[in-house]
Protein backbone atom coordinates (compact mmCIF):
# COMPACT_ATOMS: atom_id res chain seq x y z
CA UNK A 1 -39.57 59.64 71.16
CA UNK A 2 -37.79 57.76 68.19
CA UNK A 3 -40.92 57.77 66.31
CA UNK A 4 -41.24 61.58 66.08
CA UNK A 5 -37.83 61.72 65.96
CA UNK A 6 -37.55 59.36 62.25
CA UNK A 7 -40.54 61.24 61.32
CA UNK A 8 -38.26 64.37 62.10
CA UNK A 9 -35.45 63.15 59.65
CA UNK A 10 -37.68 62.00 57.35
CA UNK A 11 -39.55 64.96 56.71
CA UNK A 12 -35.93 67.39 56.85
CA UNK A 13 -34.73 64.48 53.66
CA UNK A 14 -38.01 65.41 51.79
CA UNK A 15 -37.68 68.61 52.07
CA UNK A 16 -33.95 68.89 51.03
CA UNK A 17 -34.47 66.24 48.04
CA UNK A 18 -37.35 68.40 46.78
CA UNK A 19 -36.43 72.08 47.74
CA UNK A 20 -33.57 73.45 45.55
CA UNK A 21 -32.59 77.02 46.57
CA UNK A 22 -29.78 78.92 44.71
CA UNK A 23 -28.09 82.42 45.71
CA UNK A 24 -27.95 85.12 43.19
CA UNK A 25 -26.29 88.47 43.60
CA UNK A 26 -26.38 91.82 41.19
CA UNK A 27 -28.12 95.18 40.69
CA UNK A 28 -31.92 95.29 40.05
CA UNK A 29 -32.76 96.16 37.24
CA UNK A 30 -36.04 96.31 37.66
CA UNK A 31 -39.24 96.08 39.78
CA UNK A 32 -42.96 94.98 38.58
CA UNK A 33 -45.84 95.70 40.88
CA UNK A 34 -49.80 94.60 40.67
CA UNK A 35 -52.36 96.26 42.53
CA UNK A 36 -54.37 93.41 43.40
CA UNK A 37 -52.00 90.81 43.65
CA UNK A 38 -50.97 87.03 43.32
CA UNK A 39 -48.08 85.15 43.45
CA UNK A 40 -48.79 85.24 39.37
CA UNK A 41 -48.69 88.91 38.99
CA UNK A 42 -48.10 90.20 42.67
CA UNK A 43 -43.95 91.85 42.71
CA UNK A 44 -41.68 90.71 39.96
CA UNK A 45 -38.01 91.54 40.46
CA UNK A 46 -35.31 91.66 37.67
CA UNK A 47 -31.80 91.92 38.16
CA UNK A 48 -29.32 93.73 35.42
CA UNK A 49 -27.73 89.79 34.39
CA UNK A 50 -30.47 87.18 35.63
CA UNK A 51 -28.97 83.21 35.77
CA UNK A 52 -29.73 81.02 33.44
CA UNK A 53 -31.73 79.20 35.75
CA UNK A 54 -34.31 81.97 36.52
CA UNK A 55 -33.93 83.83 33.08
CA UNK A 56 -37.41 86.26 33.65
CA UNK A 57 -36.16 86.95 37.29
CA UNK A 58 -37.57 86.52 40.40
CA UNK A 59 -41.32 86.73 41.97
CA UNK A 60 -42.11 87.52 45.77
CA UNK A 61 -44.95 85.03 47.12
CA UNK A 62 -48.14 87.05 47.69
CA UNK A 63 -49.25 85.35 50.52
CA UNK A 64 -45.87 85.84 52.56
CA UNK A 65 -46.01 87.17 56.26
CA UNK A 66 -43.15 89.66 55.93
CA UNK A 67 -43.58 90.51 52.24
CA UNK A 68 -44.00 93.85 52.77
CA UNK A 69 -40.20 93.73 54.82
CA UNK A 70 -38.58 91.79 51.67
CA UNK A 71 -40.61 94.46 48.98
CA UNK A 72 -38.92 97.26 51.49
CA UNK A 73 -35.92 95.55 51.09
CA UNK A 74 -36.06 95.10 47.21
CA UNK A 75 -36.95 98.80 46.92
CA UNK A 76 -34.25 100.02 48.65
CA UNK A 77 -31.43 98.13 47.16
CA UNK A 78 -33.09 99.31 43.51
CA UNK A 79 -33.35 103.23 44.56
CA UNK A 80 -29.53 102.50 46.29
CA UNK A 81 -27.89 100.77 42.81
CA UNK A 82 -26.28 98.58 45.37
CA UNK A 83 -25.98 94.98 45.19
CA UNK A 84 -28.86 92.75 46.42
CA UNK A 85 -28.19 88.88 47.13
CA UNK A 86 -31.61 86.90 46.09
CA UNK A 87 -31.84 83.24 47.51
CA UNK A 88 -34.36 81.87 45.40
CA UNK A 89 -36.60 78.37 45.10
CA UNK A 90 -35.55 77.58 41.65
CA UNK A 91 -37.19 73.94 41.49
CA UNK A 92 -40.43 73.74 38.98
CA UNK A 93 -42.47 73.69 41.62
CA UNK A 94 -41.44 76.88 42.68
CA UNK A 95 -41.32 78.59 39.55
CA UNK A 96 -43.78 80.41 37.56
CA UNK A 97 -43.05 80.83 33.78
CA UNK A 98 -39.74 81.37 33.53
CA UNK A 99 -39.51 83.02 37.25
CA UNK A 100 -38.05 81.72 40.32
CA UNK A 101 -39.58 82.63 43.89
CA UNK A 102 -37.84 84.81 46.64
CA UNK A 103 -37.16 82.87 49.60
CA UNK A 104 -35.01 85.11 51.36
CA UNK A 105 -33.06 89.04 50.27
CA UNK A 106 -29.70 90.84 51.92
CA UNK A 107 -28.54 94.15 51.22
């Protein structure tokens, strides 16, 4: 039991000393879609002011099981003009280019 239980702990530090996510809010400015898709050139997602840290925006991950819900989500916020808060994986291992990856949306 304390074995899986360090293991546990240790694997929660790893991921926290290696994960960075950051929350970003504004309009989208713009959407980017790919027929056949990757996490490359799958969705792209720009908002009117990007930060610094993601400065080309924000990419959805291709493979993601409720990617079509988050893309639904996305959509609407851009038809709307209302304000769309991105939590995004802004570590380079995350990133593509100068792109950050969507871990989680709220409109």
């Amino acid at each position: 039991m304390l074995k899986k239980a360090t293991i546990l702990a240790l694997a929660i530090m790893t991921f926290n000393t290696t994960a960075s996510v950051t929350n970003h809010s504004g309009e989208i400015a713009n959407m980017r879609t790919w027929v056949s898709g990757s996490n490359t050139y799958g969705v792209w997602v720009s908002l009117k002011n990007n930060p610094s840290i993601c400065p080309g925006g924000f990419y959805l991950p291709h493979t993601s099981d409720n990617k079509q819900l988050v893309y639904s989500t996305l959509l609407a916020a851009r038809l709307s003009g209302k304000t769309i808060m991105i939590q995004a994986a802004d570590s380079s291992t995350y990133k593509i280019g100068d792109r950050c990856r969507i871990n989680y949306v709220m409109l």
